[in-house]
PDB file of N, CA and C in Angstrom:
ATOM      1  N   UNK A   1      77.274 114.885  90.883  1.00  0.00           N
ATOM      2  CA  UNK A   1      77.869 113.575  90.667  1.00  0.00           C
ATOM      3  C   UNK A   1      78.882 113.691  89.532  1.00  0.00           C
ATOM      4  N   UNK A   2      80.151 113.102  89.424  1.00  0.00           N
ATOM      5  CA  UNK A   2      81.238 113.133  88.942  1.00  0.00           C
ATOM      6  C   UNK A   2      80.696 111.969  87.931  1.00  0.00           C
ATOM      7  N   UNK A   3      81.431 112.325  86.409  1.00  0.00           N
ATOM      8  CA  UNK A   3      81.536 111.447  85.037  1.00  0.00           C
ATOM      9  C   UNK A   3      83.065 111.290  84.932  1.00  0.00           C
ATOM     10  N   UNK A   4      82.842 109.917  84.166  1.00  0.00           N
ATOM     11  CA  UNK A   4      84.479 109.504  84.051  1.00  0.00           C
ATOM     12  C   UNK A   4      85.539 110.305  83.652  1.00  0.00           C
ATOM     13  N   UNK A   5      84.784 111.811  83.147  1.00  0.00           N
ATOM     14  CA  UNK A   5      85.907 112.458  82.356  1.00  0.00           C
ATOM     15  C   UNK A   5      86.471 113.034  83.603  1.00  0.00           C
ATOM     16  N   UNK A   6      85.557 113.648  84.502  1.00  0.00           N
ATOM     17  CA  UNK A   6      85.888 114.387  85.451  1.00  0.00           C
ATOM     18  C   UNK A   6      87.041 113.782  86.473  1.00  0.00           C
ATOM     19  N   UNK A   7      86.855 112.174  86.501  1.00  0.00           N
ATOM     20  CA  UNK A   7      87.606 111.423  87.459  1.00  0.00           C
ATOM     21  C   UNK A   7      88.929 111.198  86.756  1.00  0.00           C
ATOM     22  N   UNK A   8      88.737 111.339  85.277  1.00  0.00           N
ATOM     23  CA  UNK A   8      90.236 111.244  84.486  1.00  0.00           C
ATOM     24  C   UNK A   8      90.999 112.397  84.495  1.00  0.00           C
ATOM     25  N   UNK A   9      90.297 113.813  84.725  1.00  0.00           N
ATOM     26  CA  UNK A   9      90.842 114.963  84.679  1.00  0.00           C
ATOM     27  C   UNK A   9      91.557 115.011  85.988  1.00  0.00           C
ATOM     28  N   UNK A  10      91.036 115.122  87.179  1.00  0.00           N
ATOM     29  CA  UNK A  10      91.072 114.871  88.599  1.00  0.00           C
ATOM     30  C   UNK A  10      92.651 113.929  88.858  1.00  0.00           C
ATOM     31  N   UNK A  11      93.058 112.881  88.048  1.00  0.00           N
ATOM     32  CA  UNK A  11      94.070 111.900  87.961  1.00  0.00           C
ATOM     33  C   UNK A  11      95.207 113.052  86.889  1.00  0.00           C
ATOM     34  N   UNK A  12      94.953 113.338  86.063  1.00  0.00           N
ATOM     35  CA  UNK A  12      95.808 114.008  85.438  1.00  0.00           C
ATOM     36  C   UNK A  12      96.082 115.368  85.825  1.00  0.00           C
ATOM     37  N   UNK A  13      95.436 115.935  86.649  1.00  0.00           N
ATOM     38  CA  UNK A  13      95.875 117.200  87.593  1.00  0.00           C
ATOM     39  C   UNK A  13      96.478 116.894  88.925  1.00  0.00           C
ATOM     40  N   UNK A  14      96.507 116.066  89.448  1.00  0.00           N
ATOM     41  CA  UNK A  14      97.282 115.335  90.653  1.00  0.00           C
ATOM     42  C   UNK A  14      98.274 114.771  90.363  1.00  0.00           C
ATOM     43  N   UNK A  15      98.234 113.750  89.281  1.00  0.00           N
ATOM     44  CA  UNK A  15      98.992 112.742  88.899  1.00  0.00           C
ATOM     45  C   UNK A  15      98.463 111.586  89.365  1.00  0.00           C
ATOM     46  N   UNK A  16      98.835 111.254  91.065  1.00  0.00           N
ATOM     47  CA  UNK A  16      98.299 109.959  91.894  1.00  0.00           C
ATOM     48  C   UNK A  16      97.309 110.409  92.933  1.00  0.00           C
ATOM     49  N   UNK A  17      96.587 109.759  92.847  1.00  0.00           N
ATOM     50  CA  UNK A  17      94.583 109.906  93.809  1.00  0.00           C
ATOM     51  C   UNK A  17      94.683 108.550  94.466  1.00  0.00           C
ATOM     52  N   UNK A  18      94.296 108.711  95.678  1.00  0.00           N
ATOM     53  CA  UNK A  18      93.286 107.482  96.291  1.00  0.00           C
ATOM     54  C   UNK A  18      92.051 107.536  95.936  1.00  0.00           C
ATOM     55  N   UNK A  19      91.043 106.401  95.756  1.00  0.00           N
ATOM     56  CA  UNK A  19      89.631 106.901  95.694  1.00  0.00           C
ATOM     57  C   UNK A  19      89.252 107.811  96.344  1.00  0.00           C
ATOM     58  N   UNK A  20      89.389 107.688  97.807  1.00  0.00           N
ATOM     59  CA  UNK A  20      89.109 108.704  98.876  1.00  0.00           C
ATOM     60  C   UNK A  20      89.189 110.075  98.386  1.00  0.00           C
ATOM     61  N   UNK A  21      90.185 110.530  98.128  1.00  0.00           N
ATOM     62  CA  UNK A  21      90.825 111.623  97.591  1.00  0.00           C
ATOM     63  C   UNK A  21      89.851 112.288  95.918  1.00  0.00           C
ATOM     64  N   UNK A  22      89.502 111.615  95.594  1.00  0.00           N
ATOM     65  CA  UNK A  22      88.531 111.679  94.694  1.00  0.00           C
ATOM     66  C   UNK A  22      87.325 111.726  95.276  1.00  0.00           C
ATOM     67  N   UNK A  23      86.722 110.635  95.564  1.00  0.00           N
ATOM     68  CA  UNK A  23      85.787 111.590  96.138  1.00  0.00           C
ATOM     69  C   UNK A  23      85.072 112.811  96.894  1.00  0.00           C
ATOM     70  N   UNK A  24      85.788 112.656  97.661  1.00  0.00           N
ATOM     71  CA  UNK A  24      85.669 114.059  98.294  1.00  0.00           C
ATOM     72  C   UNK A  24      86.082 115.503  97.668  1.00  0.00           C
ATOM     73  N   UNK A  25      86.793 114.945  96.644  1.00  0.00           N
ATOM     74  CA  UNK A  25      87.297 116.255  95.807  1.00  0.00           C
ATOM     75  C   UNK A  25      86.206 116.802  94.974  1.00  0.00           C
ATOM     76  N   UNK A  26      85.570 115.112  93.902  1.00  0.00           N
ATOM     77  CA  UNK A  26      84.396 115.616  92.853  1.00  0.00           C
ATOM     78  C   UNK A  26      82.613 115.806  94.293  1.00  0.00           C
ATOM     79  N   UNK A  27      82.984 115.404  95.381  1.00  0.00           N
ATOM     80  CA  UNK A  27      82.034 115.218  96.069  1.00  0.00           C
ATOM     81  C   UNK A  27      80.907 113.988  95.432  1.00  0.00           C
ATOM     82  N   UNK A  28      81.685 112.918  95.153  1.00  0.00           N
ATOM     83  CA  UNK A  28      81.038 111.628  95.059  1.00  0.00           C
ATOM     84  C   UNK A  28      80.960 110.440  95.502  1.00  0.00           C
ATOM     85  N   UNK A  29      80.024 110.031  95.953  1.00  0.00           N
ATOM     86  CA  UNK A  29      79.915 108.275  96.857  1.00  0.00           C
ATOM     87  C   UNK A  29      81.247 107.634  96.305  1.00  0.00           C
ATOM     88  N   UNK A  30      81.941 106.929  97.288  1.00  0.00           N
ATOM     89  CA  UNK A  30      83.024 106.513  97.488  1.00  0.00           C
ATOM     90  C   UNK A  30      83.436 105.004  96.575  1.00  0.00           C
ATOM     91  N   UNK A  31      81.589 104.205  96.395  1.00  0.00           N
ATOM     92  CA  UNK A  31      81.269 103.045  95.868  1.00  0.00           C
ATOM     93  C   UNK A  31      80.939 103.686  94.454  1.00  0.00           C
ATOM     94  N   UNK A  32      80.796 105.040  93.780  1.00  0.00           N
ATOM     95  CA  UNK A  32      80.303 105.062  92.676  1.00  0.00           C
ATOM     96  C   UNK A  32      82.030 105.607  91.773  1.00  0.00           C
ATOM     97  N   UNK A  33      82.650 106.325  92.915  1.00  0.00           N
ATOM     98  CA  UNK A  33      84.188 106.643  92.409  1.00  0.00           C
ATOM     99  C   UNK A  33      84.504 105.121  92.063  1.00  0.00           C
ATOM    100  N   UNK A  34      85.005 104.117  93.072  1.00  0.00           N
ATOM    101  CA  UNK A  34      85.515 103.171  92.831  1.00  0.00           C
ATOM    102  C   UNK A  34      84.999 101.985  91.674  1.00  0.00           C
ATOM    103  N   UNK A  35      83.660 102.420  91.625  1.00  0.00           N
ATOM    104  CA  UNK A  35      83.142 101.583  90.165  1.00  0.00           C
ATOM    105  C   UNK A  35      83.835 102.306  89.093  1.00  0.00           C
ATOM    106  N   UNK A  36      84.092 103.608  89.170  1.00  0.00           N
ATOM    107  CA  UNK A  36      84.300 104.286  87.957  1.00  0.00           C
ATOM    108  C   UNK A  36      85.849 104.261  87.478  1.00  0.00           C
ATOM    109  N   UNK A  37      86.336 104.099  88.651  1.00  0.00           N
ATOM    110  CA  UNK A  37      88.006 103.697  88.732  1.00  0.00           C
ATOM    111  C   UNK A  37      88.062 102.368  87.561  1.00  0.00           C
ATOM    112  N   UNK A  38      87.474 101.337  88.300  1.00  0.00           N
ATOM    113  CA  UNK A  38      87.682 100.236  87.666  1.00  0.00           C
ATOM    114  C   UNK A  38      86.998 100.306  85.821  1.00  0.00           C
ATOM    115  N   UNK A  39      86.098 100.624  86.320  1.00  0.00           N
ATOM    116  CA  UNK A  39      85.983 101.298  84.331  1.00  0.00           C
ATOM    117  C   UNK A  39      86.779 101.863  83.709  1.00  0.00           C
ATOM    118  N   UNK A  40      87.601 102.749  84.417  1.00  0.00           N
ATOM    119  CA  UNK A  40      88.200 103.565  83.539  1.00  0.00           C
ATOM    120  C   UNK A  40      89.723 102.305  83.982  1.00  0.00           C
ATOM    121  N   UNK A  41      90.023 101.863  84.334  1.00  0.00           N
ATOM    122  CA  UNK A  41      91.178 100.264  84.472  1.00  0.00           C
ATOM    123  C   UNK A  41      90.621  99.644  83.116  1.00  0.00           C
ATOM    124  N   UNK A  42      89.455  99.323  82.911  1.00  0.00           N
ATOM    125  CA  UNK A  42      88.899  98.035  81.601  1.00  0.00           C
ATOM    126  C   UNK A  42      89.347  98.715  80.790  1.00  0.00           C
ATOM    127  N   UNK A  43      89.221 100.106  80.541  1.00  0.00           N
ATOM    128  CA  UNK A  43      89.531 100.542  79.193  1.00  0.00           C
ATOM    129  C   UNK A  43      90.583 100.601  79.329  1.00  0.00           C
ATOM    130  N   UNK A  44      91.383 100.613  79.860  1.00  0.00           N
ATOM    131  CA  UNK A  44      93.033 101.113  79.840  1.00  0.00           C
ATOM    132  C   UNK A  44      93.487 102.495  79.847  1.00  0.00           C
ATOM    133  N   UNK A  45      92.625 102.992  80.593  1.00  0.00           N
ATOM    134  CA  UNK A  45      93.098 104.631  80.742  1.00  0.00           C
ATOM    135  C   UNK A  45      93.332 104.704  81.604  1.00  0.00           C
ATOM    136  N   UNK A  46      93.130 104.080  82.941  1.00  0.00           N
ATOM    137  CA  UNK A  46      93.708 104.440  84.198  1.00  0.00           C
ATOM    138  C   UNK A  46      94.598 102.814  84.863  1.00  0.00           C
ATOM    139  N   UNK A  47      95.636 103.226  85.734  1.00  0.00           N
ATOM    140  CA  UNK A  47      95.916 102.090  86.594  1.00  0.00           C
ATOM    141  C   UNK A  47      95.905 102.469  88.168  1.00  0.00           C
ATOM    142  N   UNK A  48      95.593 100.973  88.965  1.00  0.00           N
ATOM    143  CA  UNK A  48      95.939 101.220  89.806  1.00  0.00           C
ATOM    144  C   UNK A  48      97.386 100.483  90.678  1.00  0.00           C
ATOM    145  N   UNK A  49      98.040 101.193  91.551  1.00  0.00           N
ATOM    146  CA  UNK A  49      99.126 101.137  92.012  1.00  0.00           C
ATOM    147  C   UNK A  49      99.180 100.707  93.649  1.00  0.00           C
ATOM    148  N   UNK A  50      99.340  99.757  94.253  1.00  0.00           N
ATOM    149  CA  UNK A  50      99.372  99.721  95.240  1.00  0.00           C
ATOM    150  C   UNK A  50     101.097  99.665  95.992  1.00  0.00           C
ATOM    151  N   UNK A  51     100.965 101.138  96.940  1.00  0.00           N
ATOM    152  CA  UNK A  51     102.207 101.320  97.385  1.00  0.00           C
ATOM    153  C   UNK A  51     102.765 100.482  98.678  1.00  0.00           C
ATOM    154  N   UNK A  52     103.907  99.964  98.761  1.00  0.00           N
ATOM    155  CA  UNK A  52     104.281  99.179  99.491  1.00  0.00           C
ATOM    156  C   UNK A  52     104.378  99.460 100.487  1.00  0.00           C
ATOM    157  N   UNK A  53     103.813  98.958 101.961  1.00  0.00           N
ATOM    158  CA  UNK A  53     104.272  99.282 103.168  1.00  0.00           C
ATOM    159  C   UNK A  53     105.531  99.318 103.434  1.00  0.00           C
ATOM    160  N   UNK A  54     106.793  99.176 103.185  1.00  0.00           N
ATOM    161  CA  UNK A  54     107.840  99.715 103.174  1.00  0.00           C
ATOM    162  C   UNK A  54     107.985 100.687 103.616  1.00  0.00           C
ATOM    163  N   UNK A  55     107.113 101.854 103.067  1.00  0.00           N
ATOM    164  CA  UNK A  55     107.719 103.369 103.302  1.00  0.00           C
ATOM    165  C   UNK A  55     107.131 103.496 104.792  1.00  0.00           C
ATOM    166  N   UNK A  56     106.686 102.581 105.608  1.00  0.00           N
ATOM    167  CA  UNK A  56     106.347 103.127 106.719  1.00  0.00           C
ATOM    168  C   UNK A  56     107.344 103.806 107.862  1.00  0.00           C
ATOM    169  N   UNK A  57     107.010 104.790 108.297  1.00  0.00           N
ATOM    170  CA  UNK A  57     107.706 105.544 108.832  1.00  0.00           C
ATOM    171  C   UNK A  57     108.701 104.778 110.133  1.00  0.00           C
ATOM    172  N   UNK A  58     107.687 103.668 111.077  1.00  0.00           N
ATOM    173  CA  UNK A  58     108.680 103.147 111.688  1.00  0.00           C
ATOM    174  C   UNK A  58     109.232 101.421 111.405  1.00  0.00           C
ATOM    175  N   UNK A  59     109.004 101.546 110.199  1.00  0.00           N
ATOM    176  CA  UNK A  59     109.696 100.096 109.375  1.00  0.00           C
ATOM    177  C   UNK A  59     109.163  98.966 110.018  1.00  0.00           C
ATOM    178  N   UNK A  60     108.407  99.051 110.375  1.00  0.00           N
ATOM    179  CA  UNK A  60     107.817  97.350 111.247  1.00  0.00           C
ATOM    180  C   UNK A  60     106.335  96.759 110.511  1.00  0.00           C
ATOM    181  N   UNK A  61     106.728  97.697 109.289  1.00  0.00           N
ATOM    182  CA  UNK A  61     104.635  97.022 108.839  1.00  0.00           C
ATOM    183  C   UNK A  61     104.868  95.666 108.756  1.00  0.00           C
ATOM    184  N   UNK A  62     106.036  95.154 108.144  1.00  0.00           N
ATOM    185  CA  UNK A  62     105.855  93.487 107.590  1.00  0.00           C
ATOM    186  C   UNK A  62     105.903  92.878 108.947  1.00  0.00           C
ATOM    187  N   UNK A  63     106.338  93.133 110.009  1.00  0.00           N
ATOM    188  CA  UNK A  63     106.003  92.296 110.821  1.00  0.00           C
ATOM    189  C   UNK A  63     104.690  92.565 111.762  1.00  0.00           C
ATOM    190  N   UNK A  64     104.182  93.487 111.840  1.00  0.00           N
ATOM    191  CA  UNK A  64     103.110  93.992 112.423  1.00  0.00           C
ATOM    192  C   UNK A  64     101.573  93.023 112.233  1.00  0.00           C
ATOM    193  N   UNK A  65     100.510  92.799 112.739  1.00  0.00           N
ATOM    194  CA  UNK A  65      99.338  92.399 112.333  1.00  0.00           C
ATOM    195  C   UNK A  65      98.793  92.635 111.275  1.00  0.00           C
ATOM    196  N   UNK A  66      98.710  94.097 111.899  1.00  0.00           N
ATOM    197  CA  UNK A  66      97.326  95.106 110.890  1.00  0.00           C
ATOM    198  C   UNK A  66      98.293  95.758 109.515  1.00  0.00           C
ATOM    199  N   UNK A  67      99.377  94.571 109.382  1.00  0.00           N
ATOM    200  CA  UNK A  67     100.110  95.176 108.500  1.00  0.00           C
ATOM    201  C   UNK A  67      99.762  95.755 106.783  1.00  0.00           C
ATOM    202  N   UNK A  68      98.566  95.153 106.684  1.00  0.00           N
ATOM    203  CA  UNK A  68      97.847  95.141 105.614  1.00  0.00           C
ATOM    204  C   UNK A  68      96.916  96.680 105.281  1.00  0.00           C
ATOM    205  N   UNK A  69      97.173  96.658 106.870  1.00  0.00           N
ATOM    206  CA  UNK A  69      96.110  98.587 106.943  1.00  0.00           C
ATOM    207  C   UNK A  69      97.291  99.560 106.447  1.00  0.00           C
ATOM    208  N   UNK A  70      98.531  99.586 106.793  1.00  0.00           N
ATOM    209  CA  UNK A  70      99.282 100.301 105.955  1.00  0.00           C
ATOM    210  C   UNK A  70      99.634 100.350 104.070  1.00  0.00           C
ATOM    211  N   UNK A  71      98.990  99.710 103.600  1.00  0.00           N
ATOM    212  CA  UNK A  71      99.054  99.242 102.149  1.00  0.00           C
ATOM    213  C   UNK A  71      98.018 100.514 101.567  1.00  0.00           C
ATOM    214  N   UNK A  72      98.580 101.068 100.766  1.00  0.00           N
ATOM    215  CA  UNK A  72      97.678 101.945 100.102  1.00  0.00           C
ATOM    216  C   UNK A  72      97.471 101.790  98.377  1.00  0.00           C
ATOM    217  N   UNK A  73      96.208 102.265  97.889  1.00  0.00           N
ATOM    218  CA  UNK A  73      95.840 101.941  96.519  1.00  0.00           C
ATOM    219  C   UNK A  73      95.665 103.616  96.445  1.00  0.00           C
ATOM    220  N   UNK A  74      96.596 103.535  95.188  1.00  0.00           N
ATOM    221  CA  UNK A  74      96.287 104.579  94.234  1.00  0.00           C
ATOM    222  C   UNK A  74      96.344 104.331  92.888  1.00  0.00           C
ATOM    223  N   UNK A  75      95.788 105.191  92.197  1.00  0.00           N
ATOM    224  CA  UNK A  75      95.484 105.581  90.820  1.00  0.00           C
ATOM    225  C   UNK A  75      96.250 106.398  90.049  1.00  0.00           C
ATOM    226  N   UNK A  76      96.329 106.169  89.063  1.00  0.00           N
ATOM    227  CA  UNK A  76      97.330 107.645  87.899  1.00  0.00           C
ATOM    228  C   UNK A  76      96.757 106.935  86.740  1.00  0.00           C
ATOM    229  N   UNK A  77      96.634 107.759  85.791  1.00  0.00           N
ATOM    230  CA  UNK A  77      96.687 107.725  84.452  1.00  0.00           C
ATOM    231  C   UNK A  77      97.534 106.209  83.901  1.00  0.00           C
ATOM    232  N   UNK A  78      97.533 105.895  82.545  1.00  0.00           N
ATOM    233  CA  UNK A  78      98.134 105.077  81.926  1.00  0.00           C
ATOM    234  C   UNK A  78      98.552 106.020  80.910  1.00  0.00           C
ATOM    235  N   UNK A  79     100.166 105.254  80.996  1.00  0.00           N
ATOM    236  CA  UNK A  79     101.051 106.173  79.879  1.00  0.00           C
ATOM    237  C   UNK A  79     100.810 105.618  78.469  1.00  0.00           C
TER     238      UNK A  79
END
């Protein structure tokens, strides 16, 4: 099981992580990464970033339904 340092190290050797991407990296429950995300948000050591469907490859997310499934959350460090 992964400690916050490990999930801060993990962000600063990547740069930008999805939870997903974290977990499976430290090999930790997906609900215990994402608690730990947000801890490490309270303190102000980490943010998260949610990237705009924009970059979708065939430009139709904003009008699409499930346009919301293209929206991704990531993480990086705080400068």
């Amino acid at each position: 099981m992964a400690s916050l340092i490990e999930i801060r190290d993990a962000l600063a050797l990547q740069g930008r992580m999805d939870a997903t991407q974290i977990s499976q990296q430290l090999a930790t429950p997906l609900p215990l990464v994402n608690a730990m995300l947000s801890r490490l948000e309270a303190m102000g050591k980490a943010i998260r970033i949610t990237e705009d469907p924009s970059d979708c490859l065939t430009g139709s997310c904003k009008s699409c339904p499930e346009g919301k499934k293209c929206v991704r959350e990531v993480w990086a460090l705080r400068a």
